[in-house]
PDB file of N, CA and C in Angstrom:
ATOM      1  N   UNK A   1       0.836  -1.194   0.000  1.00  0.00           N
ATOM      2  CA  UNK A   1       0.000   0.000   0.000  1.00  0.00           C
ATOM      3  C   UNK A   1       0.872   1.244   0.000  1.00  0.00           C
ATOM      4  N   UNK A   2       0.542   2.133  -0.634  1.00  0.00           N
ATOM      5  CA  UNK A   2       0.832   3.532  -0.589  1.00  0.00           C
ATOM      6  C   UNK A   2       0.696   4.400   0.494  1.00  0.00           C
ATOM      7  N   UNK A   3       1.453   5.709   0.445  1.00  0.00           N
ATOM      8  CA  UNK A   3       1.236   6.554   1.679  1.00  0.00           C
ATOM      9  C   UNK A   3      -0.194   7.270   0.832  1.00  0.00           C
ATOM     10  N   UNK A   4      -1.073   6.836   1.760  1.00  0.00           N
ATOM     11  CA  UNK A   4      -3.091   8.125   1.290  1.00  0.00           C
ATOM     12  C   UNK A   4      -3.421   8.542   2.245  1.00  0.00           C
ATOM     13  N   UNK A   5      -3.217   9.555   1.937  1.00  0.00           N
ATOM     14  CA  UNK A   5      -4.040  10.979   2.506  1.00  0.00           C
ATOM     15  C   UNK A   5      -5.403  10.290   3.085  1.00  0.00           C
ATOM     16  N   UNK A   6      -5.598  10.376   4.479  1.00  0.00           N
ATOM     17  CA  UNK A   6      -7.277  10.384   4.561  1.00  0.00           C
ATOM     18  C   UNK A   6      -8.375  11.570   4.839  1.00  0.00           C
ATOM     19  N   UNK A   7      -8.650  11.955   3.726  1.00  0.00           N
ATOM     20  CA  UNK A   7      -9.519  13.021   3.650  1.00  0.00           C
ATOM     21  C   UNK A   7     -10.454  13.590   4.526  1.00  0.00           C
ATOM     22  N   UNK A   8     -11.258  12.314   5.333  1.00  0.00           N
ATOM     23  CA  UNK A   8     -12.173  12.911   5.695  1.00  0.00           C
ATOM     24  C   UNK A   8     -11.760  12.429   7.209  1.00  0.00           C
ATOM     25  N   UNK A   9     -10.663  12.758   7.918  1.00  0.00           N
ATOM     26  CA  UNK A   9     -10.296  13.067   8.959  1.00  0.00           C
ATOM     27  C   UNK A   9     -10.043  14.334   9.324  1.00  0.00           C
ATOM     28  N   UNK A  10     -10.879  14.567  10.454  1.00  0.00           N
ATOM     29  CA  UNK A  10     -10.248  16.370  10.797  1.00  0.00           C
ATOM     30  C   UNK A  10      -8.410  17.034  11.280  1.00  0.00           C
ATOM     31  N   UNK A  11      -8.578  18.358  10.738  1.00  0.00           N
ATOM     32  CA  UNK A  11      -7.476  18.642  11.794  1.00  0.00           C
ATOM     33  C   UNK A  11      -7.556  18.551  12.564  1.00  0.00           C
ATOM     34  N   UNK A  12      -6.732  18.928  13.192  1.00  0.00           N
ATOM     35  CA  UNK A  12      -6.784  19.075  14.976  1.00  0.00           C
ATOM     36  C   UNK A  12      -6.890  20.957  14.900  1.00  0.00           C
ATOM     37  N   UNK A  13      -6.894  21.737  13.776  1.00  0.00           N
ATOM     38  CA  UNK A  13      -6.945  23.507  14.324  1.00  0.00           C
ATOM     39  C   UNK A  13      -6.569  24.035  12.784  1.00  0.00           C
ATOM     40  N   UNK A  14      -6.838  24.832  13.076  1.00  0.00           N
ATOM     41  CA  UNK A  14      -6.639  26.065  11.391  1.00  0.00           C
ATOM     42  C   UNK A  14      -6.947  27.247  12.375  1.00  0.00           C
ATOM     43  N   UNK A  15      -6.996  28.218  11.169  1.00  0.00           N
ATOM     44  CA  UNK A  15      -7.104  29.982  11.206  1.00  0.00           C
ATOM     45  C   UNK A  15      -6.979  30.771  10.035  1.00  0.00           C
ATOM     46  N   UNK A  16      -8.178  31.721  10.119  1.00  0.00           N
ATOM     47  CA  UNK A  16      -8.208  32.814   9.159  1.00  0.00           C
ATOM     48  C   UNK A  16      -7.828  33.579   9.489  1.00  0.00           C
ATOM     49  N   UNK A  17      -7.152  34.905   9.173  1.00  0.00           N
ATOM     50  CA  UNK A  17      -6.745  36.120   9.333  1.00  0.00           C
ATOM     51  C   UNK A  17      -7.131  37.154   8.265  1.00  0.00           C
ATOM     52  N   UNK A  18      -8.070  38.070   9.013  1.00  0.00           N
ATOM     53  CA  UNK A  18      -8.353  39.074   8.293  1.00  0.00           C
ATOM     54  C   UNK A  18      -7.669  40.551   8.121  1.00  0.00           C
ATOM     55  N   UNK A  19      -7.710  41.124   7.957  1.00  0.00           N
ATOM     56  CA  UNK A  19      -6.624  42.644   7.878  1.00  0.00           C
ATOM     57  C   UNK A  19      -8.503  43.552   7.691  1.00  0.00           C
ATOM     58  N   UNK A  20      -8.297  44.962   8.734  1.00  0.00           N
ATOM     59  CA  UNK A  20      -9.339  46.019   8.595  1.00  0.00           C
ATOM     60  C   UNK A  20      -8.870  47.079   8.863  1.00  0.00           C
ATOM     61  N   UNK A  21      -9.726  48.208   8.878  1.00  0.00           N
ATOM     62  CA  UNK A  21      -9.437  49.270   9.732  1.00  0.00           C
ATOM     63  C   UNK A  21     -10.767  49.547  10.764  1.00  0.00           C
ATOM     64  N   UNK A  22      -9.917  50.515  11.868  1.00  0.00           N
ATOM     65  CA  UNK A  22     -10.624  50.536  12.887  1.00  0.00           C
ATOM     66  C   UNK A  22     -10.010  51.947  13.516  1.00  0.00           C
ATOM     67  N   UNK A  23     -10.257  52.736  14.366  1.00  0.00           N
ATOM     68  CA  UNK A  23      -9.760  53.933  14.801  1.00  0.00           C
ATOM     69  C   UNK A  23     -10.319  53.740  15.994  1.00  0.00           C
ATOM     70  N   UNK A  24      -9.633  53.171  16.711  1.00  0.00           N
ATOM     71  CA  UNK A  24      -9.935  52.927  18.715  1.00  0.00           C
ATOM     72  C   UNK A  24      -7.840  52.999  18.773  1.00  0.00           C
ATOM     73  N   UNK A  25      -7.906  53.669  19.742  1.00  0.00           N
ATOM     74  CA  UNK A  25      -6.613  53.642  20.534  1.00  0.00           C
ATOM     75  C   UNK A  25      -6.322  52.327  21.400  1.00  0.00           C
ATOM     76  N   UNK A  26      -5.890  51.475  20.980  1.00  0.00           N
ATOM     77  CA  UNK A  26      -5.466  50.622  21.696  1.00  0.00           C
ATOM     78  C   UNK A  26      -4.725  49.457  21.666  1.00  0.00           C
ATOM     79  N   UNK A  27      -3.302  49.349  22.742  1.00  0.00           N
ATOM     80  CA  UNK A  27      -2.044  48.666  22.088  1.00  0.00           C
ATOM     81  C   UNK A  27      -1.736  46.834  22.731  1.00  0.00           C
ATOM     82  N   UNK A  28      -3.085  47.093  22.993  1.00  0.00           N
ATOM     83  CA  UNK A  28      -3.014  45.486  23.891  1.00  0.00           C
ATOM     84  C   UNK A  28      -3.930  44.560  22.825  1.00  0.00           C
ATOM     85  N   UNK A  29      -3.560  43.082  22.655  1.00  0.00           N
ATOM     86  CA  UNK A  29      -4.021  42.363  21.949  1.00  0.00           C
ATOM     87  C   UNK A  29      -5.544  42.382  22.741  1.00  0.00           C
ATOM     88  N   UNK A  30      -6.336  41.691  22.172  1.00  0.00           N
ATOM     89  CA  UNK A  30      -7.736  41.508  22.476  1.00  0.00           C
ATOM     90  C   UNK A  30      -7.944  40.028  22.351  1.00  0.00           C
ATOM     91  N   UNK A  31      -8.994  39.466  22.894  1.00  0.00           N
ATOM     92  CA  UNK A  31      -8.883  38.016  22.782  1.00  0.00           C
ATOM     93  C   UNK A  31     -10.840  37.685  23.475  1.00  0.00           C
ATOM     94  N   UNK A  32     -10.954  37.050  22.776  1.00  0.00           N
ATOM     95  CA  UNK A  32     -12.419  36.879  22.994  1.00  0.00           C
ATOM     96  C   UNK A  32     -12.972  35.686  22.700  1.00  0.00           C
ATOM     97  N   UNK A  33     -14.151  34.616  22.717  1.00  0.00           N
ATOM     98  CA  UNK A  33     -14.823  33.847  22.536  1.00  0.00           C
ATOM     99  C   UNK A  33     -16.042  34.199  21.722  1.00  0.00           C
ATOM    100  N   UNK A  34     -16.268  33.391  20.791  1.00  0.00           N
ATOM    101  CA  UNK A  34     -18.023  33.255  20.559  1.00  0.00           C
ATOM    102  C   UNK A  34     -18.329  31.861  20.575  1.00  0.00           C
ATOM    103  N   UNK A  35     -20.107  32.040  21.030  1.00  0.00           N
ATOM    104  CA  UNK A  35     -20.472  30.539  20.345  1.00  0.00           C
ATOM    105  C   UNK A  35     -20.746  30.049  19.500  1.00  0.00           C
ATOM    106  N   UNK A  36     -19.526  29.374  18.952  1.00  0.00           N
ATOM    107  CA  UNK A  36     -19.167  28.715  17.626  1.00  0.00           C
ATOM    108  C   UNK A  36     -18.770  26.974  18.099  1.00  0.00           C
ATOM    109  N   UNK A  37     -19.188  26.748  17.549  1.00  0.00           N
ATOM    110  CA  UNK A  37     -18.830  24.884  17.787  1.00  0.00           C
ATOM    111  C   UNK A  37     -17.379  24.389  17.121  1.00  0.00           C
ATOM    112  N   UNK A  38     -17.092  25.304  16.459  1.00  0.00           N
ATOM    113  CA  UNK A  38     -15.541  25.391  15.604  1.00  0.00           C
ATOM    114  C   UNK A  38     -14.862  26.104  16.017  1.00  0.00           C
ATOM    115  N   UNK A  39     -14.871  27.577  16.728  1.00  0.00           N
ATOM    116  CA  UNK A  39     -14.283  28.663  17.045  1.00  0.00           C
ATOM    117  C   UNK A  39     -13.849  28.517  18.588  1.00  0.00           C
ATOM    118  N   UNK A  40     -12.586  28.558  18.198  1.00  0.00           N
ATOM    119  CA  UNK A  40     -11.571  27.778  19.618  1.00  0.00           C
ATOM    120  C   UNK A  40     -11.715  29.663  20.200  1.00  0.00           C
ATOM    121  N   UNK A  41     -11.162  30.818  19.727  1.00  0.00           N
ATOM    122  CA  UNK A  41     -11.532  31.635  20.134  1.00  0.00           C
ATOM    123  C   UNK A  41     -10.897  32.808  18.789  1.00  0.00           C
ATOM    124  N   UNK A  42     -11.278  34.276  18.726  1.00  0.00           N
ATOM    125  CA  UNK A  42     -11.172  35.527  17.967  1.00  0.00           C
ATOM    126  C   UNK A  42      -9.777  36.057  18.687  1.00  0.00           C
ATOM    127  N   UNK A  43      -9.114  37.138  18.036  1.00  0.00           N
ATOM    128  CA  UNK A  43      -7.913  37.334  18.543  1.00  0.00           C
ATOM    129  C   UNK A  43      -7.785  38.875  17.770  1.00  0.00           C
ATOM    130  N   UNK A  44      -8.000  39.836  18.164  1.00  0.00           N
ATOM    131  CA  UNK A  44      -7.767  41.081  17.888  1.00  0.00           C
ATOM    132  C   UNK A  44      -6.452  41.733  17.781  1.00  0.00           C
ATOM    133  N   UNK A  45      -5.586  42.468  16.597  1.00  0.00           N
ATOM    134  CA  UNK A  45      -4.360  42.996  17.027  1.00  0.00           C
ATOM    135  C   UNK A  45      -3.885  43.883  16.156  1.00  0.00           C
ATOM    136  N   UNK A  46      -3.675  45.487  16.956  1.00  0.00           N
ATOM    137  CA  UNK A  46      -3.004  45.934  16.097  1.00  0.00           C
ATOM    138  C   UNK A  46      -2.105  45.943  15.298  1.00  0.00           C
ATOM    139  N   UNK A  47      -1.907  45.876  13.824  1.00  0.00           N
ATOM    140  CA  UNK A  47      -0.694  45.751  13.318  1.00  0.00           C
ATOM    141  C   UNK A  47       0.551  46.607  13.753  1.00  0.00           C
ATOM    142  N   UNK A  48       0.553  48.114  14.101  1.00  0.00           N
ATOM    143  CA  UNK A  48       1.645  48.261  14.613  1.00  0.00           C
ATOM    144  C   UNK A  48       1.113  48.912  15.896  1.00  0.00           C
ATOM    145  N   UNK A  49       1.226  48.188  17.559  1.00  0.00           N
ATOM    146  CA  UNK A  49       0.534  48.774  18.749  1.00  0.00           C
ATOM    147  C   UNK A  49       1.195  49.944  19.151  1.00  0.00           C
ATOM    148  N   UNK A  50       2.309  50.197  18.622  1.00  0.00           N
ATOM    149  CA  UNK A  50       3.218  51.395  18.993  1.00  0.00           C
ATOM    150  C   UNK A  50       2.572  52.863  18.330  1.00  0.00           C
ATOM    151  N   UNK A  51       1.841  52.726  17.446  1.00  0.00           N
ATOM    152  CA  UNK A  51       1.005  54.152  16.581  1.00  0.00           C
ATOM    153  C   UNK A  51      -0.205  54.173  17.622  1.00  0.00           C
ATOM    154  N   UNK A  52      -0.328  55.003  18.393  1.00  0.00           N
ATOM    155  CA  UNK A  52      -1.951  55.329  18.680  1.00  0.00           C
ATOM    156  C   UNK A  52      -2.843  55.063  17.352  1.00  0.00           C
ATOM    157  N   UNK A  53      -2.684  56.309  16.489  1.00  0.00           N
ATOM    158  CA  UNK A  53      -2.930  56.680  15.479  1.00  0.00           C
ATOM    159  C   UNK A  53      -3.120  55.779  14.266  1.00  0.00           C
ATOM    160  N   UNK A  54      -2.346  54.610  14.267  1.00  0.00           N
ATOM    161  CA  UNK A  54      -2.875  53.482  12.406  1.00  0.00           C
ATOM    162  C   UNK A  54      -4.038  52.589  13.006  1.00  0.00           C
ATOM    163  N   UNK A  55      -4.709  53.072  12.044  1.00  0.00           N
ATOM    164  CA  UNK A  55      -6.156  52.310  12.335  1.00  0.00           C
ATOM    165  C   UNK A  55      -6.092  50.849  11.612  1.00  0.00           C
ATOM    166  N   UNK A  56      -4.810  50.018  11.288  1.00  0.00           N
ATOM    167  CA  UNK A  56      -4.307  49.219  10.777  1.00  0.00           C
ATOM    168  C   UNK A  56      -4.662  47.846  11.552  1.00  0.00           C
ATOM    169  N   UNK A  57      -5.455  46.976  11.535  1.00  0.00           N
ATOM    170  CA  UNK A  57      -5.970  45.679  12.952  1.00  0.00           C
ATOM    171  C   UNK A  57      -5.516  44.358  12.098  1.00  0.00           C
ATOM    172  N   UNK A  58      -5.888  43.740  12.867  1.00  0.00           N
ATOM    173  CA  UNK A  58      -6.064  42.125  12.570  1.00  0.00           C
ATOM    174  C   UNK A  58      -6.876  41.678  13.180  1.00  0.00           C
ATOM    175  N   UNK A  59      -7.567  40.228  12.774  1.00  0.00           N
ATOM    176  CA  UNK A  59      -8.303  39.721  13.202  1.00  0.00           C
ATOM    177  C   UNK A  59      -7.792  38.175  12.979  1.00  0.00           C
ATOM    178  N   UNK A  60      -7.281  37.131  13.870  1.00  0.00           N
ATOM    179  CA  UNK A  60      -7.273  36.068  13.863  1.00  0.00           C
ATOM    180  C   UNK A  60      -8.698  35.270  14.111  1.00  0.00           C
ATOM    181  N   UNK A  61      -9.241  34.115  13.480  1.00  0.00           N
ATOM    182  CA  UNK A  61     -10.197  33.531  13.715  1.00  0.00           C
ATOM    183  C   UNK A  61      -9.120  31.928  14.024  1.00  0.00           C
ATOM    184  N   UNK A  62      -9.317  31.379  15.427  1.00  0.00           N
ATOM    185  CA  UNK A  62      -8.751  30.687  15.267  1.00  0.00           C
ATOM    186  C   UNK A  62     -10.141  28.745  15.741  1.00  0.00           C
ATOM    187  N   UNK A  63      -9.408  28.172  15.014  1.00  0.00           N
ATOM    188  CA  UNK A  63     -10.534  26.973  14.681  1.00  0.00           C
ATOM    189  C   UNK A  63     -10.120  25.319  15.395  1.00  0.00           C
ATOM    190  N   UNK A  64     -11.052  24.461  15.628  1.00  0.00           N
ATOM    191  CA  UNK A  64     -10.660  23.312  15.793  1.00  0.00           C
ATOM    192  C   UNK A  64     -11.248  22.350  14.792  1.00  0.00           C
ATOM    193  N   UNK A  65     -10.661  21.526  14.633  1.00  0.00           N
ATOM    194  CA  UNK A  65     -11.022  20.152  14.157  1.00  0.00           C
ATOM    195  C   UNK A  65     -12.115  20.594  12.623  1.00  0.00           C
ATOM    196  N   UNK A  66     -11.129  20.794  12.040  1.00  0.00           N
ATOM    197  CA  UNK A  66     -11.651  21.116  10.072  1.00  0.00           C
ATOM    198  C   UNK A  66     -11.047  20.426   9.389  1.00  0.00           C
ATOM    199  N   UNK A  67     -11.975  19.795   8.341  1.00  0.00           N
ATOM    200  CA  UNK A  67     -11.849  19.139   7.236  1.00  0.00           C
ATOM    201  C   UNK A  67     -11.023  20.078   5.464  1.00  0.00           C
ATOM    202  N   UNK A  68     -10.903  21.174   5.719  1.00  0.00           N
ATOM    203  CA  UNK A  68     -10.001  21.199   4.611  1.00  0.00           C
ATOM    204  C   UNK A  68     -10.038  22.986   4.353  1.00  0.00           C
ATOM    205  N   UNK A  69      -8.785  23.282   3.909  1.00  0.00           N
ATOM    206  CA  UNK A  69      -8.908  24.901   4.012  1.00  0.00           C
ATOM    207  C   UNK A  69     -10.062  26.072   3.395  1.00  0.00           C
ATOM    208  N   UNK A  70     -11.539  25.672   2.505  1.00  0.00           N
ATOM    209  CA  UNK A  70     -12.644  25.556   2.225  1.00  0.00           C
ATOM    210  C   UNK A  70     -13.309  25.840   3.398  1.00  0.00           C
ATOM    211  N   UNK A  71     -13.099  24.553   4.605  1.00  0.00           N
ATOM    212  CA  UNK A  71     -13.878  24.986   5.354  1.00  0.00           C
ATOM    213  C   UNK A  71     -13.742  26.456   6.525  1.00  0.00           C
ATOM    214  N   UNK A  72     -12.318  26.150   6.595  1.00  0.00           N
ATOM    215  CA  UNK A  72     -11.365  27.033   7.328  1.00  0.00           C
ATOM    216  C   UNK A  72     -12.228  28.757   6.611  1.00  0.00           C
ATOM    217  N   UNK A  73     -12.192  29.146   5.026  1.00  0.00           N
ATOM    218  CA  UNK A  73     -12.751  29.757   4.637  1.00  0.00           C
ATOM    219  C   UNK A  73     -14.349  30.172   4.812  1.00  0.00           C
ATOM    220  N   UNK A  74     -15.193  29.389   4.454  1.00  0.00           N
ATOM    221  CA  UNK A  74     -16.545  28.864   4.864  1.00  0.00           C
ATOM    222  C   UNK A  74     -16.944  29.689   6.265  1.00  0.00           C
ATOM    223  N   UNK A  75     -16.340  28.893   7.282  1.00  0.00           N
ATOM    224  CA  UNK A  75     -16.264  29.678   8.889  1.00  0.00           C
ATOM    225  C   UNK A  75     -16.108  30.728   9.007  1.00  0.00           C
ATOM    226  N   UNK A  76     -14.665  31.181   8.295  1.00  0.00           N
ATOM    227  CA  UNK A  76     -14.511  33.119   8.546  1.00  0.00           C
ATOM    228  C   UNK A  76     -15.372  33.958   7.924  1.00  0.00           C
ATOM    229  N   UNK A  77     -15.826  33.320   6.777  1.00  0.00           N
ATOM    230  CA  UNK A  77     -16.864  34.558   5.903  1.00  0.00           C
ATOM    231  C   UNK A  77     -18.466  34.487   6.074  1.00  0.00           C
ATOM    232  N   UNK A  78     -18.741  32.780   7.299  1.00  0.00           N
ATOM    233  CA  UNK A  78     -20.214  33.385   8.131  1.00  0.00           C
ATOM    234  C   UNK A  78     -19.885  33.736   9.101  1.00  0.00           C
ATOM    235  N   UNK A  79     -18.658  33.949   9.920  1.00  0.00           N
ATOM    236  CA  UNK A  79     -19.020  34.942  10.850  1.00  0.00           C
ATOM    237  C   UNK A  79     -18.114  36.410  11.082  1.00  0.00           C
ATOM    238  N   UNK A  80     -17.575  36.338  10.381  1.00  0.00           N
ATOM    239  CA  UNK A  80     -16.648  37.900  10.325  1.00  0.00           C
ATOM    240  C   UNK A  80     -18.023  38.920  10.328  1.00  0.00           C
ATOM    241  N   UNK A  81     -19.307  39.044   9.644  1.00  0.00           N
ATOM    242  CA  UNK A  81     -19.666  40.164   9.464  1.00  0.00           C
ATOM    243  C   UNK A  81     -20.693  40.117  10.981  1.00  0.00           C
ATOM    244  N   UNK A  82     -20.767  39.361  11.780  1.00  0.00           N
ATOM    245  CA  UNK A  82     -20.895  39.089  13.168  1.00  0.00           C
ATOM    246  C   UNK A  82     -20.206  39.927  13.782  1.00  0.00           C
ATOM    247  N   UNK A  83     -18.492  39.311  13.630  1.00  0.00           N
ATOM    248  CA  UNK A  83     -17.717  40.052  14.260  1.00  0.00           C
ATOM    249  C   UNK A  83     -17.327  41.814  13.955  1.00  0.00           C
ATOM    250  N   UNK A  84     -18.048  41.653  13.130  1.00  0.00           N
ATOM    251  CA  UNK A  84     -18.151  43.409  12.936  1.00  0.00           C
ATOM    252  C   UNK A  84     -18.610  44.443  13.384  1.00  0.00           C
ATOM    253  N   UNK A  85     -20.213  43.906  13.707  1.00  0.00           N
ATOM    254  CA  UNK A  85     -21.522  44.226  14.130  1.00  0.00           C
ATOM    255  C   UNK A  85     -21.254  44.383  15.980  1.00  0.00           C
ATOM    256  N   UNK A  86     -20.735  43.260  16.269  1.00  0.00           N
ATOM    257  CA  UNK A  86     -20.128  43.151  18.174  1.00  0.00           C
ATOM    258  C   UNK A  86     -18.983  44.048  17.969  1.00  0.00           C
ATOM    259  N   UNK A  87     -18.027  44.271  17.043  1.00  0.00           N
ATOM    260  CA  UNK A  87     -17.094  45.220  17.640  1.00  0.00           C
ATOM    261  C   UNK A  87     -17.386  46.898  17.156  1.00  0.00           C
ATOM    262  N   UNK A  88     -18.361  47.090  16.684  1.00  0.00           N
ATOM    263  CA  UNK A  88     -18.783  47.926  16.555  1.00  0.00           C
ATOM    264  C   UNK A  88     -19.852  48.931  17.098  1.00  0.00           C
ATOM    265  N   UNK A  89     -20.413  47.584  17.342  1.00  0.00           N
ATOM    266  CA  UNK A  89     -21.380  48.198  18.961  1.00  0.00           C
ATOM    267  C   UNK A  89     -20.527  47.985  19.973  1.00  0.00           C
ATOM    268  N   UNK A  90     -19.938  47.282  20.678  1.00  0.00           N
ATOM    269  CA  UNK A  90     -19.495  47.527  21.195  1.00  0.00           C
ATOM    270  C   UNK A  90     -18.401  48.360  21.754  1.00  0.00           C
ATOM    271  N   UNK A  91     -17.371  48.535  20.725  1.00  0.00           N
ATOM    272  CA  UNK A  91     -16.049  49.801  20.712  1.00  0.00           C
ATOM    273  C   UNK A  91     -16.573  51.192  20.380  1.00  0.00           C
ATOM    274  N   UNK A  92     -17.948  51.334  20.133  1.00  0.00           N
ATOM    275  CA  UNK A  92     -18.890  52.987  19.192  1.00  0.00           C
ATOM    276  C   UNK A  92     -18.229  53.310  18.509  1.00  0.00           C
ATOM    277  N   UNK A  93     -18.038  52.444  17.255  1.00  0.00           N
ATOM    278  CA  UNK A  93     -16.615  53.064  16.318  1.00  0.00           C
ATOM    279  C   UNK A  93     -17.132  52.120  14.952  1.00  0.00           C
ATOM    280  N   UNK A  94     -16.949  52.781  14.177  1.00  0.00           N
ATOM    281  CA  UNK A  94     -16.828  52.150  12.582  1.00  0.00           C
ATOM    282  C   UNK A  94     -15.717  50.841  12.512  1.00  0.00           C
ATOM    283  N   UNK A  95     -16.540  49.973  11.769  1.00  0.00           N
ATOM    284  CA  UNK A  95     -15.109  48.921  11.552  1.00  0.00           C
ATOM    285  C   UNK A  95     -14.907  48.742   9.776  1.00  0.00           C
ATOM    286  N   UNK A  96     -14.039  48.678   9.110  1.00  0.00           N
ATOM    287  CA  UNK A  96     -13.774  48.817   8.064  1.00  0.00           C
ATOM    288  C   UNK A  96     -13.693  47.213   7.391  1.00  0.00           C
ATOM    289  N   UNK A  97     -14.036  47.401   6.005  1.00  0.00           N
ATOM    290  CA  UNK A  97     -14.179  45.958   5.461  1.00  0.00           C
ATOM    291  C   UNK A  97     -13.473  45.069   5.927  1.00  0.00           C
ATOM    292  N   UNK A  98     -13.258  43.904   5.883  1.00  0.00           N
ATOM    293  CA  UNK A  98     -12.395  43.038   6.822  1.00  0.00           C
ATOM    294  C   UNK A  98     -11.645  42.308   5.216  1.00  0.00           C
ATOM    295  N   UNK A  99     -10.488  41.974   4.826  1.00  0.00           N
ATOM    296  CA  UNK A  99     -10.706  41.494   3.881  1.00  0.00           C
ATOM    297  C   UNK A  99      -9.152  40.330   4.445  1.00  0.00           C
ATOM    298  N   UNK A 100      -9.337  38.915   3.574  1.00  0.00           N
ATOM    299  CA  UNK A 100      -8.516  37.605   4.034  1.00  0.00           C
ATOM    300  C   UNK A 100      -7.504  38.519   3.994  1.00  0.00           C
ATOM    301  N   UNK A 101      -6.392  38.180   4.184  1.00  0.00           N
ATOM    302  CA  UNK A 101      -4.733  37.911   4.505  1.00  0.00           C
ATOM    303  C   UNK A 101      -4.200  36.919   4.850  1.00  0.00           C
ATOM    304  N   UNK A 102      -4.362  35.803   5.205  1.00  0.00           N
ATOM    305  CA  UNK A 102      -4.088  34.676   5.154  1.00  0.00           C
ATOM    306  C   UNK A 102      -5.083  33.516   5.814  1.00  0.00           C
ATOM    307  N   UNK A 103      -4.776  32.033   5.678  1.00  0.00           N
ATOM    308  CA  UNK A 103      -5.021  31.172   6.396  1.00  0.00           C
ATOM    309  C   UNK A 103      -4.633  29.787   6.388  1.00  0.00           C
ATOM    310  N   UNK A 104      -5.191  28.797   7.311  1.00  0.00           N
ATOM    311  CA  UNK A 104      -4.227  27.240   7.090  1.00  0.00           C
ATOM    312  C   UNK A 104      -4.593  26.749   7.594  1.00  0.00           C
ATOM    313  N   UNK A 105      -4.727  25.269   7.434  1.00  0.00           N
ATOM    314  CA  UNK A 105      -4.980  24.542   8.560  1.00  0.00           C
ATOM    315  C   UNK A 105      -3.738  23.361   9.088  1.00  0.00           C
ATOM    316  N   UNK A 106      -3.593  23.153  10.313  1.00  0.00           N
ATOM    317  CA  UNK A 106      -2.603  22.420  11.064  1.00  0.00           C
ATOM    318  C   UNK A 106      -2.552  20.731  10.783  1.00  0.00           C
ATOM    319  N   UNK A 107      -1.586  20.080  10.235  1.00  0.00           N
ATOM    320  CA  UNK A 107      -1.692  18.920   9.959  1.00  0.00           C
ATOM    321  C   UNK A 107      -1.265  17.820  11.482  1.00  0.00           C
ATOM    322  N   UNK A 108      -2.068  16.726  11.796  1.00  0.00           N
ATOM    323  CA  UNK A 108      -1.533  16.194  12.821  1.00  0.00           C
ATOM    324  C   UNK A 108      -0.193  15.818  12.126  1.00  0.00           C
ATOM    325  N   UNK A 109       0.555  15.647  13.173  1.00  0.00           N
ATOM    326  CA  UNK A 109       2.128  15.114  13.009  1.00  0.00           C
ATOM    327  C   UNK A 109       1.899  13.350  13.391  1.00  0.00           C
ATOM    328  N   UNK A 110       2.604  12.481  12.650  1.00  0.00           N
ATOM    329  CA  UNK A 110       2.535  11.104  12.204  1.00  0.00           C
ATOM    330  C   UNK A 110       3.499  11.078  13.811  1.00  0.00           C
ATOM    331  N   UNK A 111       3.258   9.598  14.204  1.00  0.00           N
ATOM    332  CA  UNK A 111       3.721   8.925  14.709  1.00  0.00           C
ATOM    333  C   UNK A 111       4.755   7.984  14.567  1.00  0.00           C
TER     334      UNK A 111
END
């Protein structure tokens, strides 16, 4: 037998990363939960925390147990505009399109 891929085993974790803008002062990462049955937890961060001033963010979506980087995708784009709506009511501040910048999912390591 050959080395095969088994497809329809999960990872063990992935993550999307989005890039936005936002204009809140603030140089501390953020870190939050929703209820998501996939969503290990959200991860807020300025790209550079040293500017008061660049309204430059990130948004990590980070995930458990996914079947293929599709889904990894799938997940961030039903709930990013969620996460827009909560950080926007909540921070009283505009949040700016969110658009990918990267993502992946984690392969278990063989034994």
């Amino acid at each position: 037998m050959g080395n095969q891929v088994n497809h329809s085993s999960p990872y063990p974790a992935g993550h999307i990363k989005y890039a936005f803008e936002m204009y809140v002062s603030h140089d501390k990462i953020i870190s939050c939960k929703i209820p998501h049955p996939k969503v290990k937890k959200l991860v807020f961060e300025k790209l550079d925390p040293a500017d008061e001033f660049d309204p430059q963010w990130l948004l990590t979506i980070h995930l458990s147990k996914i079947y293929s980087i599709e889904e990894v995708q799938e997940i961030g784009n039903a709930i990013k505009e969620d996460v827009v709506d909560m950080l926007s009511f909540t921070l009283n501040t505009k949040v700016g399109e969110m658009k990918v910048v990267g993502y992946e999912y984690h392969h278990q390591k063989s034994v």
